[in-house]
N, C-alpha and C. Protein backbone atom coordinates (compact mmCIF):
# COMPACT_ATOMS: atom_id res chain seq x y z
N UNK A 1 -6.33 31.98 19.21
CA UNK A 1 -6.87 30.68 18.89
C UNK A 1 -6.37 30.22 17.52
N UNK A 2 -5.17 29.96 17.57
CA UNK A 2 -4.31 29.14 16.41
C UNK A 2 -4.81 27.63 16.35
N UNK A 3 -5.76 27.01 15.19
CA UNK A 3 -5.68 25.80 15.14
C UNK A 3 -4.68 25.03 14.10
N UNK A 4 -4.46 23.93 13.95
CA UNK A 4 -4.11 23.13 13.08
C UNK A 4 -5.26 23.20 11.67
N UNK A 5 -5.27 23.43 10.28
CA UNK A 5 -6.23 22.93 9.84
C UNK A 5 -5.69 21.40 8.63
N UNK A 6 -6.60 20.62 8.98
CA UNK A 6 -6.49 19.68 8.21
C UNK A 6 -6.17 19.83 6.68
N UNK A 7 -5.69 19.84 6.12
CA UNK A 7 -5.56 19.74 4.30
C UNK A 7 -6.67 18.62 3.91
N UNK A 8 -7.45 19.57 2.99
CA UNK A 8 -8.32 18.59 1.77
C UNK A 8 -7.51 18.19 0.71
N UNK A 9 -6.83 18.12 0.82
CA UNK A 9 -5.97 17.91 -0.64
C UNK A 9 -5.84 16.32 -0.23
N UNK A 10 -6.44 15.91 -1.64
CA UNK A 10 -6.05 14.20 -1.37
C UNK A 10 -5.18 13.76 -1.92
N UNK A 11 -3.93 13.32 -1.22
CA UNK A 11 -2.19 12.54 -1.63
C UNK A 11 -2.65 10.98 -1.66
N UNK A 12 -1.89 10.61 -2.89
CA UNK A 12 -1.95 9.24 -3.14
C UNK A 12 -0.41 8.89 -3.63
N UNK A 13 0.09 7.20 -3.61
CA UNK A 13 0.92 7.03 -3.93
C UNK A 13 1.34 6.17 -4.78
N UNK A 14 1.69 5.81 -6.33
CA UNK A 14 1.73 5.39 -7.33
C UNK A 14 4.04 5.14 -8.00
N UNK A 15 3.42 4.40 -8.94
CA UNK A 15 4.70 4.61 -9.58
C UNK A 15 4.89 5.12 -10.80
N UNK A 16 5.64 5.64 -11.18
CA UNK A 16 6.11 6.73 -12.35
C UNK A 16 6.15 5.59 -13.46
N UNK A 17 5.29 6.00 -14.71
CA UNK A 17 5.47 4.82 -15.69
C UNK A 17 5.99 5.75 -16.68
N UNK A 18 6.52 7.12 -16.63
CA UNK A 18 7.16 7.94 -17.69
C UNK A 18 7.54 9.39 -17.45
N UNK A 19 8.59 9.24 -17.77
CA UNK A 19 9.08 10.97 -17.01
C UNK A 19 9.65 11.64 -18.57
N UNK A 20 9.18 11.42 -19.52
CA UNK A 20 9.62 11.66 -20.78
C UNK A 20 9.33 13.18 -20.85
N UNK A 21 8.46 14.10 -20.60
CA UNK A 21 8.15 15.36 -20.23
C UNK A 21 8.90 15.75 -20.09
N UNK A 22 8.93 17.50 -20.18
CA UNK A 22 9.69 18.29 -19.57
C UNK A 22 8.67 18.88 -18.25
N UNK A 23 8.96 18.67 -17.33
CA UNK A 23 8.52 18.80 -15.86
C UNK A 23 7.23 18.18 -15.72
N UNK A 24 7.16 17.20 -16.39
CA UNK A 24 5.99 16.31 -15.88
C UNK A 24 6.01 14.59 -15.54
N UNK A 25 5.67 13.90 -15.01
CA UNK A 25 6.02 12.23 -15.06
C UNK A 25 4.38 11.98 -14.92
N UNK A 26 4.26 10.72 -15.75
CA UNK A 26 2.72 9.80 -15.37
C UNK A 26 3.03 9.36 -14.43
N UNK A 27 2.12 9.03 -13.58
CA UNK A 27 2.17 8.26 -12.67
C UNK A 27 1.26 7.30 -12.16
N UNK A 28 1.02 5.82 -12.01
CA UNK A 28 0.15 4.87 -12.32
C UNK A 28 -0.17 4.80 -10.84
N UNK A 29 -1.46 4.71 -10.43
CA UNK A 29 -2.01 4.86 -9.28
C UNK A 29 -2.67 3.02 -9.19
N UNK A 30 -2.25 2.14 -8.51
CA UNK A 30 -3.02 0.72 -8.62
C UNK A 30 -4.18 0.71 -7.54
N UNK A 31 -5.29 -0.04 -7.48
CA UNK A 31 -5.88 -0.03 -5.99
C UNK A 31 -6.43 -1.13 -6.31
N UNK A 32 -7.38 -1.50 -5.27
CA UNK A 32 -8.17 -3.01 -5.27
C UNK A 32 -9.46 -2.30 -4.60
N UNK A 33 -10.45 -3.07 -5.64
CA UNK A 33 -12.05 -2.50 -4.71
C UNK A 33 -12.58 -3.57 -5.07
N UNK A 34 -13.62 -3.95 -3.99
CA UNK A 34 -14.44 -4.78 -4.02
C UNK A 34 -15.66 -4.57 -5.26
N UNK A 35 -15.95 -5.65 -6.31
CA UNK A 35 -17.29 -5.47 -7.31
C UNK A 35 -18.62 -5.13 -6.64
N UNK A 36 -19.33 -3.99 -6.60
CA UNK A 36 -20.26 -4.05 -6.37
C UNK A 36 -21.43 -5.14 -6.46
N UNK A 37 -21.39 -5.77 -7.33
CA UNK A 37 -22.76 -6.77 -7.76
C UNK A 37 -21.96 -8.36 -7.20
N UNK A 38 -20.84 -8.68 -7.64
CA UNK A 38 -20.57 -9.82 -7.34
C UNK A 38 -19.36 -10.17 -6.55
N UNK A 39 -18.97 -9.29 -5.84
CA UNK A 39 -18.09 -9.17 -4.67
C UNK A 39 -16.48 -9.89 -4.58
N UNK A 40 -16.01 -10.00 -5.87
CA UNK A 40 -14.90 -10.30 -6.23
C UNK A 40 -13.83 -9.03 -6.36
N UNK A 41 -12.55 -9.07 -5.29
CA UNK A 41 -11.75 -8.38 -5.41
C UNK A 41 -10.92 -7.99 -6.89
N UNK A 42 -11.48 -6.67 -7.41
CA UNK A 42 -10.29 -6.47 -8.80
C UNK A 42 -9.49 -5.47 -8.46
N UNK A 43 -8.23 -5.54 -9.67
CA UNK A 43 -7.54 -4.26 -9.73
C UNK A 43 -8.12 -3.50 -10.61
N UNK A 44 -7.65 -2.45 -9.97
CA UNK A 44 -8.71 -1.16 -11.12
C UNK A 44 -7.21 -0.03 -10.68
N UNK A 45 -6.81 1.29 -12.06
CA UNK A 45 -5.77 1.68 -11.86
C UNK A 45 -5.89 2.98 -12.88
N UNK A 46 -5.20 4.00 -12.58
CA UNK A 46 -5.69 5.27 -12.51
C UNK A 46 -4.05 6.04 -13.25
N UNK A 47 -3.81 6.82 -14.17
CA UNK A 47 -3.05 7.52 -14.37
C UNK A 47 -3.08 8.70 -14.32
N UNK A 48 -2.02 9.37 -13.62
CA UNK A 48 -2.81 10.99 -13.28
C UNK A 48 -0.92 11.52 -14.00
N UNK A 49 -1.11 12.83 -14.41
CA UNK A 49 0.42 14.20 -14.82
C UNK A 49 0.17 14.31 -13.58
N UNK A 50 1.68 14.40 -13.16
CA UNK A 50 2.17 15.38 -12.05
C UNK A 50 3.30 16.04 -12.40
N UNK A 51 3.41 17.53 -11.68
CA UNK A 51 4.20 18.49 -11.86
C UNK A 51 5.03 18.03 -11.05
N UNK A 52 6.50 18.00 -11.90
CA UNK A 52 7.74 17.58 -11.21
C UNK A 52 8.65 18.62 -11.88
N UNK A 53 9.13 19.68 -11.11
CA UNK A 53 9.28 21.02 -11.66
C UNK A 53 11.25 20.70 -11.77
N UNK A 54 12.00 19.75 -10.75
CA UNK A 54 13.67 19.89 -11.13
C UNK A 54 13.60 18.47 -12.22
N UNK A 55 12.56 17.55 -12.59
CA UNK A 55 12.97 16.47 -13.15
C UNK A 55 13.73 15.39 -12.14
N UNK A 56 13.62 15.36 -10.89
CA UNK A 56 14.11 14.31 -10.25
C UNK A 56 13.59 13.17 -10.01
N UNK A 57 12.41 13.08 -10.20
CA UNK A 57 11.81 11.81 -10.31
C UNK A 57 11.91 10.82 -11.64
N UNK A 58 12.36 9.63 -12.02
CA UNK A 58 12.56 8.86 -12.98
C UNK A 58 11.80 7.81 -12.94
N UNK A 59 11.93 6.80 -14.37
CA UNK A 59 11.14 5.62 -14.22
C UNK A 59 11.05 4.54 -13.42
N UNK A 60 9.97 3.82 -12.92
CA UNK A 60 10.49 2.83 -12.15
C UNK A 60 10.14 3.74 -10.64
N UNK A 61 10.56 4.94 -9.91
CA UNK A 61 10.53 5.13 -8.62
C UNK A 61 8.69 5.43 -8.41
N UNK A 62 8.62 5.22 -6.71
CA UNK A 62 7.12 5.59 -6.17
C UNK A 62 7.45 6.53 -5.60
N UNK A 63 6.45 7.18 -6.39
CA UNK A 63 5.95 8.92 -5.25
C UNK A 63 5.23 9.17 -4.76
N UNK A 64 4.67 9.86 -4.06
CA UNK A 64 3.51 10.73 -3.54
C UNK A 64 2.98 11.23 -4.29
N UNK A 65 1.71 11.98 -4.73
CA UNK A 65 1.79 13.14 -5.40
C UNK A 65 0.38 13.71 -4.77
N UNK A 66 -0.27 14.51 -4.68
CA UNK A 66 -1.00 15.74 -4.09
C UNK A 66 -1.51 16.49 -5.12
N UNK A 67 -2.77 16.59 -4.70
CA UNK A 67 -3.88 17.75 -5.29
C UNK A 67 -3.62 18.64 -5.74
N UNK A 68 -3.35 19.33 -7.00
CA UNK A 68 -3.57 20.98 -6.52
C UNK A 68 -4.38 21.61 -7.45
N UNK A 69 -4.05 22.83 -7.33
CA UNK A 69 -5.06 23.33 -8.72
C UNK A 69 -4.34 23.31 -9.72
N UNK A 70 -5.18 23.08 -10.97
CA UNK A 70 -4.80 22.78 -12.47
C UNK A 70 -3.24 23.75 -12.60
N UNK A 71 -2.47 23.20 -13.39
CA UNK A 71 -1.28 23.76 -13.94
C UNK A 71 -1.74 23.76 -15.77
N UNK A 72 -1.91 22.44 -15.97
CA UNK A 72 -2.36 22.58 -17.47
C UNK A 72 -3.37 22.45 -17.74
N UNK A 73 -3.51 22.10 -19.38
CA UNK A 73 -5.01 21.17 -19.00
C UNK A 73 -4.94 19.82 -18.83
N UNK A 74 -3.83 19.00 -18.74
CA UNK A 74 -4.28 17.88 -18.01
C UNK A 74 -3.25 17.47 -16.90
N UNK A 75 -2.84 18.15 -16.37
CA UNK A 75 -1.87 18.13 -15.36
C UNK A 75 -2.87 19.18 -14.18
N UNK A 76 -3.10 18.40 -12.78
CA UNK A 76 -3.79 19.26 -11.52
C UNK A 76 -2.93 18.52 -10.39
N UNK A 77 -2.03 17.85 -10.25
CA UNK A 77 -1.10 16.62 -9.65
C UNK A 77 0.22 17.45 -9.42
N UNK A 78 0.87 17.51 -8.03
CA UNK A 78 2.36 17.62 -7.92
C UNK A 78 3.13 16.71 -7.40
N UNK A 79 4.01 16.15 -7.78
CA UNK A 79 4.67 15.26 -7.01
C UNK A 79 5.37 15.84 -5.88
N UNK A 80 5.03 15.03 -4.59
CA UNK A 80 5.73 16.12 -3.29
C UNK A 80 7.12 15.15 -2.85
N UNK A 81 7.09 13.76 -2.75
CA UNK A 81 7.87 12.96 -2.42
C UNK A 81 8.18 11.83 -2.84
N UNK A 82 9.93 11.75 -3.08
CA UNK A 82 10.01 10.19 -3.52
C UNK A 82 9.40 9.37 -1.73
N UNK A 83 9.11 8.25 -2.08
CA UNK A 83 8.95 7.28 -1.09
C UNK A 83 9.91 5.68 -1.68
N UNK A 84 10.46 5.34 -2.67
CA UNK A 84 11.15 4.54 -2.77
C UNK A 84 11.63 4.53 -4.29
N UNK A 85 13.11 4.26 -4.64
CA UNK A 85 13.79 5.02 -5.65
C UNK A 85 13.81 3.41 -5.99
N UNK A 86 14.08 3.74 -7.80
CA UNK A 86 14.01 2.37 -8.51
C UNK A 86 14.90 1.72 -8.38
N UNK A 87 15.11 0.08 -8.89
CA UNK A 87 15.66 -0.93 -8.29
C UNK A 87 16.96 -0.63 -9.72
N UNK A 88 17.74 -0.07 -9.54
CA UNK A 88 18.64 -0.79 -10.77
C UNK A 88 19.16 -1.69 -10.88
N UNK A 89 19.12 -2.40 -12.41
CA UNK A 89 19.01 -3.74 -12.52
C UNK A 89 20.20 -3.84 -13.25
């Protein structure tokens, strides 16, 4: 009885606002939630470290990045996938 198990790990997808680190990039998470009290749509936006261990991710691209357990103390984030590489201008 082999099942599938679901992953708790919660992946979100953001864009890299700095890869200045050595194996780490910020990465700016945007979302939209409704105001509790007066029901006007805002942006509200989240910066999380993710471990980017060859440095292939740069400024400007969107990644994935995924849960994991702490690496530093403020790095618990890995980046698993580009999903769209920056526009050079």
């Amino acid at each position: 009885m082999t099942e599938a198990k679901t992953s708790l790990k919660r992946t979100v997808t953001g864009k890299v606002v700095s890869d200045k680190r050595a194996k780490t990039v910020t990465v700016l998470i945007e979302r939209r939630v409704k105001h509790e009290l007066y029901g006007k749509i805002v942006g509200k936006s989240s910066k999380y470290h993710a471990h980017d261990e060859t440095g292939q991710y740069k400024l400007g691209d969107i990644i994935e990045i995924t849960e994991s357990k702490p690496i530093s103390k403020t790095k618990n984030w890995i980046a698993t996938r580009l999903v769209q590489k920056a526009a050079t201008v």
